[in-house]
Protein backbone atom coordinates (compact mmCIF):
# COMPACT_ATOMS: atom_id res chain seq x y z
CA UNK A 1 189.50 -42.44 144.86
CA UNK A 2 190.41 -42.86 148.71
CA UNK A 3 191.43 -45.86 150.30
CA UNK A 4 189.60 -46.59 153.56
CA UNK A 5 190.87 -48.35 156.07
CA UNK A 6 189.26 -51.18 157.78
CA UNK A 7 191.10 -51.48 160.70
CA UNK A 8 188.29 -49.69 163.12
CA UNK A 9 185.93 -52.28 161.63
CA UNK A 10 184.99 -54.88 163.92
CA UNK A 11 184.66 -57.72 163.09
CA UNK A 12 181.37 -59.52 163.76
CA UNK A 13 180.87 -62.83 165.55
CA UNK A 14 177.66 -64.70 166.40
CA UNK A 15 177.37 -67.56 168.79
CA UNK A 16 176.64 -71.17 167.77
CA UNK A 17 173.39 -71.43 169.54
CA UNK A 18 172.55 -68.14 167.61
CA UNK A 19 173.64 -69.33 164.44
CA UNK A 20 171.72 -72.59 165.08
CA UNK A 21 168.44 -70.65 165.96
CA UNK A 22 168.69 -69.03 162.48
CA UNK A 23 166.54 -70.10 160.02
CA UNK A 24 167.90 -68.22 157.27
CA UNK A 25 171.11 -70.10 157.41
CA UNK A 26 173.48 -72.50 155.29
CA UNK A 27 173.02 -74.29 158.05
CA UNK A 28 169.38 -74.72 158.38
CA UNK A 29 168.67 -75.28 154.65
CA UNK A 30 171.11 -78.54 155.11
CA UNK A 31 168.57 -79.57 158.16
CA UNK A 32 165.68 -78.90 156.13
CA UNK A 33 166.61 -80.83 153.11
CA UNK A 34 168.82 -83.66 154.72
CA UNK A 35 171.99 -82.86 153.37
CA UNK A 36 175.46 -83.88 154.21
CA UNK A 37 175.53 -84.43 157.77
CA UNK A 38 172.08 -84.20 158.35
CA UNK A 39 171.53 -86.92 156.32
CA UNK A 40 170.82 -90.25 157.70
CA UNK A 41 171.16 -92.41 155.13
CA UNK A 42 174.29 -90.93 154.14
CA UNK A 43 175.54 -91.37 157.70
CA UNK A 44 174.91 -94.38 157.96
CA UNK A 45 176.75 -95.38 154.69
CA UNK A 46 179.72 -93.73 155.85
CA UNK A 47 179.62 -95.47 159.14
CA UNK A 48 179.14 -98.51 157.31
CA UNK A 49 182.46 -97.84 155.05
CA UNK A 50 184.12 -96.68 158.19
CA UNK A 51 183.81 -100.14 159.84
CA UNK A 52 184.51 -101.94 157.00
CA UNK A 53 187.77 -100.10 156.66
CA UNK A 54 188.16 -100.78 160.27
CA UNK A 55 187.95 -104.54 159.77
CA UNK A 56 190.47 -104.58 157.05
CA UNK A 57 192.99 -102.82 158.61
CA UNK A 58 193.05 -105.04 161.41
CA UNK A 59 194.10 -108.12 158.96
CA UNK A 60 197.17 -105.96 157.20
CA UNK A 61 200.13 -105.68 158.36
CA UNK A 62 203.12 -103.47 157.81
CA UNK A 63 205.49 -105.56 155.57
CA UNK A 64 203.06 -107.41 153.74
CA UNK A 65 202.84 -107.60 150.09
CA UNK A 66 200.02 -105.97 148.37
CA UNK A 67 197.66 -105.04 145.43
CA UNK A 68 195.82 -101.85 145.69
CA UNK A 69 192.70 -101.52 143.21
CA UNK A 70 191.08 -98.28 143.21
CA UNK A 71 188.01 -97.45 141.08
CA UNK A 72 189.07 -95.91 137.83
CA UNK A 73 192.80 -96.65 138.53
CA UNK A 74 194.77 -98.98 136.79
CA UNK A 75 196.17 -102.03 139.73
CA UNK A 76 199.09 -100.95 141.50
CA UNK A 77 201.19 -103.40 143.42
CA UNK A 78 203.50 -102.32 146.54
CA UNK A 79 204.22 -102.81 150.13
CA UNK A 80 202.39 -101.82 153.25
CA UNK A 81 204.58 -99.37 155.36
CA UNK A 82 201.33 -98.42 157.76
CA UNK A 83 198.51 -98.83 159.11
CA UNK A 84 196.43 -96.89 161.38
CA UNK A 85 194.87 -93.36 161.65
CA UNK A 86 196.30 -90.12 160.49
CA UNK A 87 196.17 -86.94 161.38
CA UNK A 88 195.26 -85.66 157.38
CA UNK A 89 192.12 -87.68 157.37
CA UNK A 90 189.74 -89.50 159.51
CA UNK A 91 189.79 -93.36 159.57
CA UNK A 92 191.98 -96.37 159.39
CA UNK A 93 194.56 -95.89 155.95
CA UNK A 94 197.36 -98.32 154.63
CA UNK A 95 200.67 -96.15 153.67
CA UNK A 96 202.10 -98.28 150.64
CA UNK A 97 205.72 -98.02 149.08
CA UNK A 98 204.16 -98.68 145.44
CA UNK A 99 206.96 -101.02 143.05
CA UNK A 100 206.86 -98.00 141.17
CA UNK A 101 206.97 -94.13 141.00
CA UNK A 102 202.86 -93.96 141.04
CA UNK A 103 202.51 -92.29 144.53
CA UNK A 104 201.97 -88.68 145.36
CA UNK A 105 205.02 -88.56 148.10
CA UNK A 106 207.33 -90.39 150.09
CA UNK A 107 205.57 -90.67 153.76
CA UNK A 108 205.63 -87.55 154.89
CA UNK A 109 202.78 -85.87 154.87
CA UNK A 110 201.51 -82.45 155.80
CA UNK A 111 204.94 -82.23 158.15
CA UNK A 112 204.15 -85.53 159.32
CA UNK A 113 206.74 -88.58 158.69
CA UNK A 114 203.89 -92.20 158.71
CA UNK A 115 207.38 -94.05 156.50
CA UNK A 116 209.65 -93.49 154.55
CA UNK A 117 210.26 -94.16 150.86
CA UNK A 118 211.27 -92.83 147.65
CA UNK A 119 209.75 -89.88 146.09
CA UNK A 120 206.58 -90.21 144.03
CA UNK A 121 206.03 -94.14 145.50
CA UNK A 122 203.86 -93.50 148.57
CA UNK A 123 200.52 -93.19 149.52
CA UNK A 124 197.72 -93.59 151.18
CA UNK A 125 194.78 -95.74 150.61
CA UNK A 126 191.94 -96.65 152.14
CA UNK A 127 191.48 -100.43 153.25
CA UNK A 128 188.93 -101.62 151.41
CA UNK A 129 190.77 -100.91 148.10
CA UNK A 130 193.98 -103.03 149.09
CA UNK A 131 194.37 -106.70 149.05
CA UNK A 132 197.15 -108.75 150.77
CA UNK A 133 199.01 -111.98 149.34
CA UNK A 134 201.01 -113.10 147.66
CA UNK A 135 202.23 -110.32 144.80
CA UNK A 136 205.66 -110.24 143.28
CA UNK A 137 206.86 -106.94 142.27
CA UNK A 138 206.07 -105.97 138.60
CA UNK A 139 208.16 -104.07 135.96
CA UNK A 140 206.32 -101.03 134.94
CA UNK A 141 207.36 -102.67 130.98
CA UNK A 142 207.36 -106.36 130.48
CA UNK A 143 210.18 -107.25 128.43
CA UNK A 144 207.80 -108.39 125.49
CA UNK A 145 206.66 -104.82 125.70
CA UNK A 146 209.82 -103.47 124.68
């Protein structure tokens, strides 16, 4: 067999308002049936979550002493080490130092440095799943577990 090369081979672009006029497109089958972004409902739910998170955020602050509670996740308890936007994902997130190694990293994330901490004890999490007060650190074991 021969190889052919590709390299001649243009490659072929099409405008957005082209691509929008299509009606043979990804892009028009998500208008017609109201899906993702061209859903309203679902836009509005998200812009409902988004202000909630908003609204949280605004009462934590870094230092504070925390519980996060994620659906399907056992309770983790940690420290706040931010709070604000990222560049990784849109929306307000709280960086936590968890009490123990139950994180994904140690602040730094995708090149960017939000805190620091050990490996495996940070993350991020949105603010509706983390409560502030007053929560002393826990041993992963109990000693009437041992």
């Amino acid at each position: 067999k021969a190889v052919v090369s590709t390299q001649s081979t243009g490659k072929y672009e099409m405008s957005k308002e082209e691509y929008d006029a299509r009606e043979d497109s990804v892009q028009a089958f998500k208008k017609r049936n109201k899906l993702g972004r061209f859903n309203p409902e679902l836009q509005a739910k998200l812009a409902a979550f988004e202000e909630e998170n908003k609204e949280k955020a605004s009462k934590i602050s870094v230092g504070d002493r925390c519980e996060v509670r994620t659906p399907n996740q056992p309770f983790r308890r940690g420290q706040v080490k931010y709070v604000g936007e990222t560049n990784f994902k849109v929306g307000y997130w709280v960086g936590i130092e968890f009490d123990d190694p139950l994180g994904k990293h140690d602040g730094l994330v995708e090149g960017k440095r939000y805190f620091t901490c050990k490996p495996k004890y940070g993350a991020f999490i949105q603010p509706r799943y983390v409560e502030v007060g007053d929560f002393p650190p826990e041993a992963l074991f109990s000693d009437d577990e041992i």
